[in-house]
C-alpha atoms as a PDB file:
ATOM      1  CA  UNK A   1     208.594  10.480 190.729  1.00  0.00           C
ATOM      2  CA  UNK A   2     205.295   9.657 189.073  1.00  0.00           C
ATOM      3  CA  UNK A   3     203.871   8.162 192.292  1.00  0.00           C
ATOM      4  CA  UNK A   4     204.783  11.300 193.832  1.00  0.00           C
ATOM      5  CA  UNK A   5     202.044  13.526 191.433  1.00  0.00           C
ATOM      6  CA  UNK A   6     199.773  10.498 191.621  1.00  0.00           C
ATOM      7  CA  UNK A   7     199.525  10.279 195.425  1.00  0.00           C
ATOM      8  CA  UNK A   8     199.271  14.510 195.429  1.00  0.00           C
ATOM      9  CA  UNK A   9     196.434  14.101 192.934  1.00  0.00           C
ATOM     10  CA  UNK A  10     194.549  11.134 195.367  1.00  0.00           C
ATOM     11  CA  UNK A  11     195.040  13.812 198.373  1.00  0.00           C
ATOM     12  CA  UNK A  12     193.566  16.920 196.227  1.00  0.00           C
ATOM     13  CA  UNK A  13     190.719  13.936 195.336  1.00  0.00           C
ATOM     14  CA  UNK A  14     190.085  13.365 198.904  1.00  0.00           C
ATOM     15  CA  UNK A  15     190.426  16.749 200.135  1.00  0.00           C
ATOM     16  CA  UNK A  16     187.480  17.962 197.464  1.00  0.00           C
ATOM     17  CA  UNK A  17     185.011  14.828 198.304  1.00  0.00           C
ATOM     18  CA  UNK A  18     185.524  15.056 202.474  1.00  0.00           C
ATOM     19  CA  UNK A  19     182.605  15.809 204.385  1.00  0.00           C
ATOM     20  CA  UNK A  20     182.044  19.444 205.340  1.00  0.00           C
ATOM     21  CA  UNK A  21     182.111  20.389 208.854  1.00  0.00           C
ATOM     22  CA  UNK A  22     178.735  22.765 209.436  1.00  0.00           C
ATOM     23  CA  UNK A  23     179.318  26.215 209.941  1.00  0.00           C
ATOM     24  CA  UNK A  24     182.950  26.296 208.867  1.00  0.00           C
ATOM     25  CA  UNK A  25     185.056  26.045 206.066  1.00  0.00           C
ATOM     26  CA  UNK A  26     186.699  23.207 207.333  1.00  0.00           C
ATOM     27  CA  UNK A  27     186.130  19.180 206.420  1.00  0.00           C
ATOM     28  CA  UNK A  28     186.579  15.938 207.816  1.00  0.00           C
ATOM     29  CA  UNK A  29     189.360  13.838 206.034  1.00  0.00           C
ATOM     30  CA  UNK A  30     190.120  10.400 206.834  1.00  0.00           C
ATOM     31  CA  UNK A  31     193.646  10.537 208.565  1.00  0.00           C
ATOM     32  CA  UNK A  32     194.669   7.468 207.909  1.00  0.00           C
ATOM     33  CA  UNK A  33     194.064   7.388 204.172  1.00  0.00           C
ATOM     34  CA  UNK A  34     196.105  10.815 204.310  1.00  0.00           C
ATOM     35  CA  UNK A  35     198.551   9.524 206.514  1.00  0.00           C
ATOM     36  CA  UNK A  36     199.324   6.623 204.243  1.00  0.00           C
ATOM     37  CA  UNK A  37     199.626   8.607 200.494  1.00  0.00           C
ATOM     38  CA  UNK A  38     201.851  11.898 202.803  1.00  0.00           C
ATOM     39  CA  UNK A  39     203.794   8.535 203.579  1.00  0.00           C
ATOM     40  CA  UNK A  40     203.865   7.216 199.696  1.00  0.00           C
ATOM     41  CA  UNK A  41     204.910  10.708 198.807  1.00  0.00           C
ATOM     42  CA  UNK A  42     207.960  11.120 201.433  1.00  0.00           C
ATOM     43  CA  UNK A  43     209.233   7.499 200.300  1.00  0.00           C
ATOM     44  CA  UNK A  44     208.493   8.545 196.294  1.00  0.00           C
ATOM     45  CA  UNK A  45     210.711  11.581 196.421  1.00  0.00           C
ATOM     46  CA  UNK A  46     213.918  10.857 194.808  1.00  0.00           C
ATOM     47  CA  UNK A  47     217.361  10.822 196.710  1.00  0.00           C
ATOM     48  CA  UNK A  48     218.743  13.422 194.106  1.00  0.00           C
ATOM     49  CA  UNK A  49     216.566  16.294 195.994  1.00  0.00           C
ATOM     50  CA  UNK A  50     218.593  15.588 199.210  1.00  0.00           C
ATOM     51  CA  UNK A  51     221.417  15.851 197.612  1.00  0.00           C
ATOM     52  CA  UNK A  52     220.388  19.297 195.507  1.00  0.00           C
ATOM     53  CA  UNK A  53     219.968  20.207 199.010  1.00  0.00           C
ATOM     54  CA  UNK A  54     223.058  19.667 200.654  1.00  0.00           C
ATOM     55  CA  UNK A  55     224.821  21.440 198.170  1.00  0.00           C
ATOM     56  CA  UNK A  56     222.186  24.447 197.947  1.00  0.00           C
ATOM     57  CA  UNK A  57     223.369  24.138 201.997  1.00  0.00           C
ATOM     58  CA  UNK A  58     227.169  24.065 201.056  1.00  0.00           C
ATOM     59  CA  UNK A  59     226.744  26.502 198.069  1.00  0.00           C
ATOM     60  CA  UNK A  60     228.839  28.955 199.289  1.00  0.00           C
ATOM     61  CA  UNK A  61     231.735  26.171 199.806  1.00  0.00           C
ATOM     62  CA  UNK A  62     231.305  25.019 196.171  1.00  0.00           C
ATOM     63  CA  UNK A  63     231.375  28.861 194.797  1.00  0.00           C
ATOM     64  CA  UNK A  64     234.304  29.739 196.786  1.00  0.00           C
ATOM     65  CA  UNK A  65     235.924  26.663 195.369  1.00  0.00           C
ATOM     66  CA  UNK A  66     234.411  27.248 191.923  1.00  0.00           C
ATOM     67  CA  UNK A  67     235.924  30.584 191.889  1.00  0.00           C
ATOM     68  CA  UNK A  68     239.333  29.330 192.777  1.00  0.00           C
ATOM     69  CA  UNK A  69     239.639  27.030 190.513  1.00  0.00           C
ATOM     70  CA  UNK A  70     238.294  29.514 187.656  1.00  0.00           C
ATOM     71  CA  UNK A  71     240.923  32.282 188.971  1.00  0.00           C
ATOM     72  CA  UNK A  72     243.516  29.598 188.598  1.00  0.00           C
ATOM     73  CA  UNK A  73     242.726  28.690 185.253  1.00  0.00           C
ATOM     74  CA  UNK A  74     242.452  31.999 183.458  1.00  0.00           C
ATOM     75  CA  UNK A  75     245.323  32.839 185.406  1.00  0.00           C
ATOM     76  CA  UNK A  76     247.175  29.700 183.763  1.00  0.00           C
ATOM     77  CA  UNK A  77     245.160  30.846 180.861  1.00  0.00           C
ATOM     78  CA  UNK A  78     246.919  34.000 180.681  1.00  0.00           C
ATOM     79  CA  UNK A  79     250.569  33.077 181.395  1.00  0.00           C
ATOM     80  CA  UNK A  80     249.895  30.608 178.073  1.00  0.00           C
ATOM     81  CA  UNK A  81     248.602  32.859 175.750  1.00  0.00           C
ATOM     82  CA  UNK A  82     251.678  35.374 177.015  1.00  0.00           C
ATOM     83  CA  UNK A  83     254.088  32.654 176.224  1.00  0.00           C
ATOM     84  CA  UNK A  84     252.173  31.574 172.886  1.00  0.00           C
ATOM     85  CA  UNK A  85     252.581  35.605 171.935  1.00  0.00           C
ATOM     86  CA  UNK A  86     255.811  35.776 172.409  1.00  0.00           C
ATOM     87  CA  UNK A  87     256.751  32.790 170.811  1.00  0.00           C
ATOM     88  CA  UNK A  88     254.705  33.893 167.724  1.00  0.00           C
ATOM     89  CA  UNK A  89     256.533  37.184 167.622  1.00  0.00           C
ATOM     90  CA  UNK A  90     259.639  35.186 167.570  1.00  0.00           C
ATOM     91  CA  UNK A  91     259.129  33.436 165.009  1.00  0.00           C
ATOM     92  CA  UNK A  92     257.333  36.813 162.856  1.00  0.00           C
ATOM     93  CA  UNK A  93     260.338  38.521 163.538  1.00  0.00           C
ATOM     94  CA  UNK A  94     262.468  35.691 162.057  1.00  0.00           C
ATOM     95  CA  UNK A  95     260.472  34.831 158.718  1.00  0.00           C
ATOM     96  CA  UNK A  96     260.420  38.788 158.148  1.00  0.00           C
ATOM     97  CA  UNK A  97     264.283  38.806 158.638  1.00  0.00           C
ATOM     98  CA  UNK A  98     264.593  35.886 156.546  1.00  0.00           C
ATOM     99  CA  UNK A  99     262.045  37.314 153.855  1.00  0.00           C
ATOM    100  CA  UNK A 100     264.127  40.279 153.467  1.00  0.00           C
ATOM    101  CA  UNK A 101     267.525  38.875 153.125  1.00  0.00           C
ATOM    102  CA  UNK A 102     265.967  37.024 150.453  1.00  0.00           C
ATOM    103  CA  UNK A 103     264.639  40.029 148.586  1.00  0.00           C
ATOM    104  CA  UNK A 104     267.926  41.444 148.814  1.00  0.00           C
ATOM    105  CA  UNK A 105     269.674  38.476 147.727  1.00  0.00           C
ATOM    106  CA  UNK A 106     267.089  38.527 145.064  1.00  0.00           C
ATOM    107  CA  UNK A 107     267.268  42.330 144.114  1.00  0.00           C
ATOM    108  CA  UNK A 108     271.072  41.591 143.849  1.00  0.00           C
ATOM    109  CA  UNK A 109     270.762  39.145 141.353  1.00  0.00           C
ATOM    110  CA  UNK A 110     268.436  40.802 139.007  1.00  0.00           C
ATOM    111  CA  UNK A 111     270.527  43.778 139.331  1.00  0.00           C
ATOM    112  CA  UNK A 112     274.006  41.873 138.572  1.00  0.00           C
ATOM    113  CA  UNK A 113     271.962  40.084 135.567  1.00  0.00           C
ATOM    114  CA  UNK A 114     270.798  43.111 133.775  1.00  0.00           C
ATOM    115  CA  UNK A 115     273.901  44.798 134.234  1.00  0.00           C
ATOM    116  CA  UNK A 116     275.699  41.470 132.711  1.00  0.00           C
ATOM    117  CA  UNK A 117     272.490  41.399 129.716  1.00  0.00           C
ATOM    118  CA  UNK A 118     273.006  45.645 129.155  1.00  0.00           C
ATOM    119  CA  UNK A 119     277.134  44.750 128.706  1.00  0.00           C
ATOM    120  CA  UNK A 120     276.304  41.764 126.542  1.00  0.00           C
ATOM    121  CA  UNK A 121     274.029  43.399 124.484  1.00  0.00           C
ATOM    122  CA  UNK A 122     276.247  46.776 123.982  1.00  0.00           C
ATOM    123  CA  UNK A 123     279.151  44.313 123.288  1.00  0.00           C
ATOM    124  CA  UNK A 124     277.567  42.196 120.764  1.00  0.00           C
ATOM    125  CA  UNK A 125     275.762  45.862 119.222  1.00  0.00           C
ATOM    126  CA  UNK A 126     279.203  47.672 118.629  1.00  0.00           C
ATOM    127  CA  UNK A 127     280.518  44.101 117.127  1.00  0.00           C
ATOM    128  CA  UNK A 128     277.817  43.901 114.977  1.00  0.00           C
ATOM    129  CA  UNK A 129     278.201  47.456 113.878  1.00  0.00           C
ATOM    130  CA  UNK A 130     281.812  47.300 113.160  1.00  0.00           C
ATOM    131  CA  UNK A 131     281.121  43.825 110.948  1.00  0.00           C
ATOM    132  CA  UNK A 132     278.316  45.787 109.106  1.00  0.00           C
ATOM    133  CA  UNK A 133     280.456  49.294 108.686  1.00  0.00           C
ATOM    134  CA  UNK A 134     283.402  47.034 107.580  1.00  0.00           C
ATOM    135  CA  UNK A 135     281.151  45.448 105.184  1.00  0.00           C
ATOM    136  CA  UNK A 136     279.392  48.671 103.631  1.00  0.00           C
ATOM    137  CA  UNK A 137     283.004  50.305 103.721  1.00  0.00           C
ATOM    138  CA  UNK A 138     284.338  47.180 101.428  1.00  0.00           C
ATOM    139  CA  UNK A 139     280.814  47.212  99.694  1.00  0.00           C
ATOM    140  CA  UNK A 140     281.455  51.197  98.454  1.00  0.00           C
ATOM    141  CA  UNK A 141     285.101  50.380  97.744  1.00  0.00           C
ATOM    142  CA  UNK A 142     284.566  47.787  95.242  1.00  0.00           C
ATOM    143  CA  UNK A 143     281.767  49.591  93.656  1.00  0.00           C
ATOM    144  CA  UNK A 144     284.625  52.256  93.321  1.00  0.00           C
ATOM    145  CA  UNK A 145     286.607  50.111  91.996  1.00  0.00           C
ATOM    146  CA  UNK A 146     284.361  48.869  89.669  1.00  0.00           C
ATOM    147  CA  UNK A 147     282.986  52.150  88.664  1.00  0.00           C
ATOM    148  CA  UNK A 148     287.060  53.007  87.975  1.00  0.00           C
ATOM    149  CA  UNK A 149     287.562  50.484  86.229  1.00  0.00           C
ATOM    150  CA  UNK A 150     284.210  50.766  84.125  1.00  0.00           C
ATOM    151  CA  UNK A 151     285.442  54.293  83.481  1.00  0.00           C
ATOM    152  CA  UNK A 152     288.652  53.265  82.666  1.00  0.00           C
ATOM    153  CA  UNK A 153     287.416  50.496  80.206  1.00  0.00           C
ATOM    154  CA  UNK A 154     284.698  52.941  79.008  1.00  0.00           C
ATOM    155  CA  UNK A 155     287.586  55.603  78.132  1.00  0.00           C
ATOM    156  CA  UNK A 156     289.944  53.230  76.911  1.00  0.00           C
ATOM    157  CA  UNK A 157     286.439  52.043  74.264  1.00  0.00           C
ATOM    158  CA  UNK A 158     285.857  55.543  73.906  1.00  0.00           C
ATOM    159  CA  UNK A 159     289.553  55.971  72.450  1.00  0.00           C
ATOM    160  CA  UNK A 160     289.276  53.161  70.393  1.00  0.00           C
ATOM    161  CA  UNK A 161     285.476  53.889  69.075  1.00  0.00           C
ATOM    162  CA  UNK A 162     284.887  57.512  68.750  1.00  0.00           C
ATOM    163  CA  UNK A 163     282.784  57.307  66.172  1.00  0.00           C
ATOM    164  CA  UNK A 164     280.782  54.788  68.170  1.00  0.00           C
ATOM    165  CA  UNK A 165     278.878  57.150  70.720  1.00  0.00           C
ATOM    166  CA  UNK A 166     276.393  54.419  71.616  1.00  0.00           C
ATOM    167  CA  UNK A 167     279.422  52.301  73.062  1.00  0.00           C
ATOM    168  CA  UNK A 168     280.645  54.766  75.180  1.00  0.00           C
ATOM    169  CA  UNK A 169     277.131  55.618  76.346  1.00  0.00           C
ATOM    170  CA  UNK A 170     276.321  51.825  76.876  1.00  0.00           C
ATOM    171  CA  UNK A 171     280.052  51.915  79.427  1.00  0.00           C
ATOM    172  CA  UNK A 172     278.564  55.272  81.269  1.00  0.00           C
ATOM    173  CA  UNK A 173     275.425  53.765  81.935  1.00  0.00           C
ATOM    174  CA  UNK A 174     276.950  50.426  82.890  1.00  0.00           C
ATOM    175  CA  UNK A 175     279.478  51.847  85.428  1.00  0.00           C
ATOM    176  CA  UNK A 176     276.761  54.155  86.690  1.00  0.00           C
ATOM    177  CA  UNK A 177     274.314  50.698  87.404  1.00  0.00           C
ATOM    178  CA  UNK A 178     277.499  49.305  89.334  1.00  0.00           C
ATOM    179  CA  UNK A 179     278.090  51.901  91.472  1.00  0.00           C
ATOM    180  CA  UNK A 180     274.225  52.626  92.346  1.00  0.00           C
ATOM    181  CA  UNK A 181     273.812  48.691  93.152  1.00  0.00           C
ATOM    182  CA  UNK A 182     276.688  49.020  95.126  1.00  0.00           C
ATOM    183  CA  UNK A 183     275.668  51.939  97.177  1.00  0.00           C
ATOM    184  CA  UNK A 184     272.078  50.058  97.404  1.00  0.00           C
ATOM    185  CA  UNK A 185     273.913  47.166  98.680  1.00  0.00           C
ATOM    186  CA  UNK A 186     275.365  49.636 101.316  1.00  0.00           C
ATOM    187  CA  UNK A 187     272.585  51.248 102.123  1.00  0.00           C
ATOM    188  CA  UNK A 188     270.512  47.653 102.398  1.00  0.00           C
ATOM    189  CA  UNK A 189     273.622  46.730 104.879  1.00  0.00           C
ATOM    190  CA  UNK A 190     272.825  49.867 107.048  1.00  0.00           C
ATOM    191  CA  UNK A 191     269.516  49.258 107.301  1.00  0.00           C
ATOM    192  CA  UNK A 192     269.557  45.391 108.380  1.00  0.00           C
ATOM    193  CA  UNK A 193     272.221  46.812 110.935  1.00  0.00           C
ATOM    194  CA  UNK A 194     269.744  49.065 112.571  1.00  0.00           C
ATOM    195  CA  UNK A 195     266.645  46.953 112.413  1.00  0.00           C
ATOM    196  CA  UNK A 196     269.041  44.118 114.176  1.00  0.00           C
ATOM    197  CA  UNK A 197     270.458  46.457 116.425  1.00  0.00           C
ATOM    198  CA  UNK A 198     266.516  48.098 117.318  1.00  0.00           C
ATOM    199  CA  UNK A 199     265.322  44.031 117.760  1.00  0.00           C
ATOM    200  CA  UNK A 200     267.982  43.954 120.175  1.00  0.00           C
ATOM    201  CA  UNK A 201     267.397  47.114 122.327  1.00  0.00           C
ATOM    202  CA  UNK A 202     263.394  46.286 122.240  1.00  0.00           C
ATOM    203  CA  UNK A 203     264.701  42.862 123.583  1.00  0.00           C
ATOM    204  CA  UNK A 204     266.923  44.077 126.255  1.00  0.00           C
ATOM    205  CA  UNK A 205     264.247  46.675 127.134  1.00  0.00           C
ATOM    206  CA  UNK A 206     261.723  43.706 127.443  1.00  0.00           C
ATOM    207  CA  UNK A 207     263.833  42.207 129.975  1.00  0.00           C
ATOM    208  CA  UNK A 208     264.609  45.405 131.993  1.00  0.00           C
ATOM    209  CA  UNK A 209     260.376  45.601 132.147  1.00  0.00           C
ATOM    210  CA  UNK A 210     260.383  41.997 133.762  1.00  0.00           C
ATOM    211  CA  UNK A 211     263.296  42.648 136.037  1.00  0.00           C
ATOM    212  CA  UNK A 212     261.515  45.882 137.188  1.00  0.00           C
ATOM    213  CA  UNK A 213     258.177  43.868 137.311  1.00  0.00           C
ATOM    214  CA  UNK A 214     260.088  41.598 139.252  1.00  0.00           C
ATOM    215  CA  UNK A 215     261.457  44.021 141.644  1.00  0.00           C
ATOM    216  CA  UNK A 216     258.422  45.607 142.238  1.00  0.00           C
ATOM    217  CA  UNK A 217     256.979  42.569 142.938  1.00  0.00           C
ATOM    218  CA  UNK A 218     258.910  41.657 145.963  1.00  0.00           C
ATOM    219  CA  UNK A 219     258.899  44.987 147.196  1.00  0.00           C
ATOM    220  CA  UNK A 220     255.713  44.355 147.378  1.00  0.00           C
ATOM    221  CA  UNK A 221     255.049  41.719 149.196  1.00  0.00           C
ATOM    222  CA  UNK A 222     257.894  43.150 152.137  1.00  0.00           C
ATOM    223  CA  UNK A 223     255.224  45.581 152.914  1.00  0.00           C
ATOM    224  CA  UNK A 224     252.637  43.105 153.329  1.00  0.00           C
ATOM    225  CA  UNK A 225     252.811  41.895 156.545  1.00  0.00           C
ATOM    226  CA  UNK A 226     252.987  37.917 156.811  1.00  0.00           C
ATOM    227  CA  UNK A 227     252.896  37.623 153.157  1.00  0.00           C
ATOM    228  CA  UNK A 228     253.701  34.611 151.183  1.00  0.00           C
ATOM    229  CA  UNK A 229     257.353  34.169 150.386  1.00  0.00           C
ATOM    230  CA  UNK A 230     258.547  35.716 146.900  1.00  0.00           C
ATOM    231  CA  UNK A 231     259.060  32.715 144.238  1.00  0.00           C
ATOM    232  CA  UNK A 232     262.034  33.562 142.223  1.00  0.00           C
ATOM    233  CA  UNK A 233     260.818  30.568 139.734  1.00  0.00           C
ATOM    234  CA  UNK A 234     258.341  33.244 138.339  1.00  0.00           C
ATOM    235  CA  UNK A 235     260.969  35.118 136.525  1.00  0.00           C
ATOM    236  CA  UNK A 236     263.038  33.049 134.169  1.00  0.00           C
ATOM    237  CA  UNK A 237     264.383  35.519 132.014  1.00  0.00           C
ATOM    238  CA  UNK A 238     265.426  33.601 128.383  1.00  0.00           C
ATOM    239  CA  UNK A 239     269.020  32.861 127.146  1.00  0.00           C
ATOM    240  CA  UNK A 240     271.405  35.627 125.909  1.00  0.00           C
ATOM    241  CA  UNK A 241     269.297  38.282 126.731  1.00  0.00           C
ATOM    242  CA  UNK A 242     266.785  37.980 124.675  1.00  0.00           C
ATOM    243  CA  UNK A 243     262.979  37.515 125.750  1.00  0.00           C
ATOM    244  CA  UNK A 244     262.271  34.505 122.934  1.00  0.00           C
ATOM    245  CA  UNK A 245     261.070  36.763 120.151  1.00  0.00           C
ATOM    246  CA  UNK A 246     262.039  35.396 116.723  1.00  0.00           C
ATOM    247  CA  UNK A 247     263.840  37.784 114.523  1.00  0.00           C
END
């Protein structure tokens, strides 16, 4: 290709330095010099421009065929992406039947475990209430007794020391400690039964939080389309209950 642009430049060489012709705008070249490089440029040209030019001469062959071909492929194209499509769709509609038998399954469960945790703790409330009323009741009733039978022994001093006032006041005031340590000890009893029994519903009230949080949670993520399946692991709810506080 390069002697191609070197034998053009020797013609335009020649061509500028030829003898003009008088008169005219014309000029004598040598013919055979010009013959000769015309010659060096025909052989020079490369093959490749032939080719370029058959197919610029069957052009409208290749396009046709080009066309063809690029009708066939989009339409194979087409019936690919259809079948992809519906294939994906498929398999959306399956995870999002499968997600929400799981929620449900899961919804289920929390449900049957708080109702199981709100009969446990109501149980194990009214036991622990009956334990601490039985205990009060026997707590008042021996401070009865006591107070009785410090009345009893302070009368029975009284008869046997009148003169001695400061005995007998010594027995009232004795009787009357027993009977107020005993209704202390009562009241004491009542009040450890309700601070137990409060630790217990702020417990159980914990839990119904979580299990609501929980709930939510997967509710949640149904609406989201695609999302990521719910992980049950993330709610582990403690033994008995109770949400690990330490009474």
């Amino acid at each position: 290709m390069y002697r191609v642009f070197e034998a053009l430049d020797e013609l335009v060489t020649i061509v500028e330095e030829a003898r003009s012709v008088p008169m005219t705008s014309g000029c004598v070249v040598p013919r055979g010099d010009v013959l000769e490089l015309l010659d060096d440029v025909r052989d020079a040209i490369p093959s490749e421009l032939d080719d370029a030019q058959d197919v610029l001469d069957h052009r409208d062959e290749v396009v046709s065929k080009a066309q063809t071909q690029a009708d066939k492929n989009l339409t194979d194209a087409r019936s690919e992406a259809d079948k992809t499509s519906s294939e994906a769709r498929a398999e959306a509609e399956q995870l999002l039947s499968d997600a929400r038998e799981r929620a449900e399954r899961i919804v289920s469960e929390a449900q049957a475990e708080a109702e199981q945790t709100i009969t446990n703790g109501r149980r194990e409330y009214e036991d622990y209430v009956s334990r601490a009323q039985s205990e009060a009741d026997r707590m008042v009733q021996a401070g009865r007794a006591a107070y009785e039978q410090s009345i009893y022994e302070g009368k029975s001093e009284q008869a046997r020391l009148v003169a001695e006032a400061e005995v007998v006041q010594e027995a009232h005031t004795e009787s009357k400690r027993i009977v107020d340590e005993a209704n202390e000890d009562a009241e004491r009893l009542r009040s450890e039964c309700d601070a137990y029994v409060d630790s217990r519903l702020a417990d159980f009230e914990d839990l119904l939080g979580r299990t609501l949080r929980t709930v939510g949670k997967g509710r949640q993520q149904l609406r989201s389309p695609m999302g990521a399946p719910f992980d049950y692991e993330d709610w582990q709810p403690s033994g008995n209950g109770s949400s690990g506080r330490e009474h």
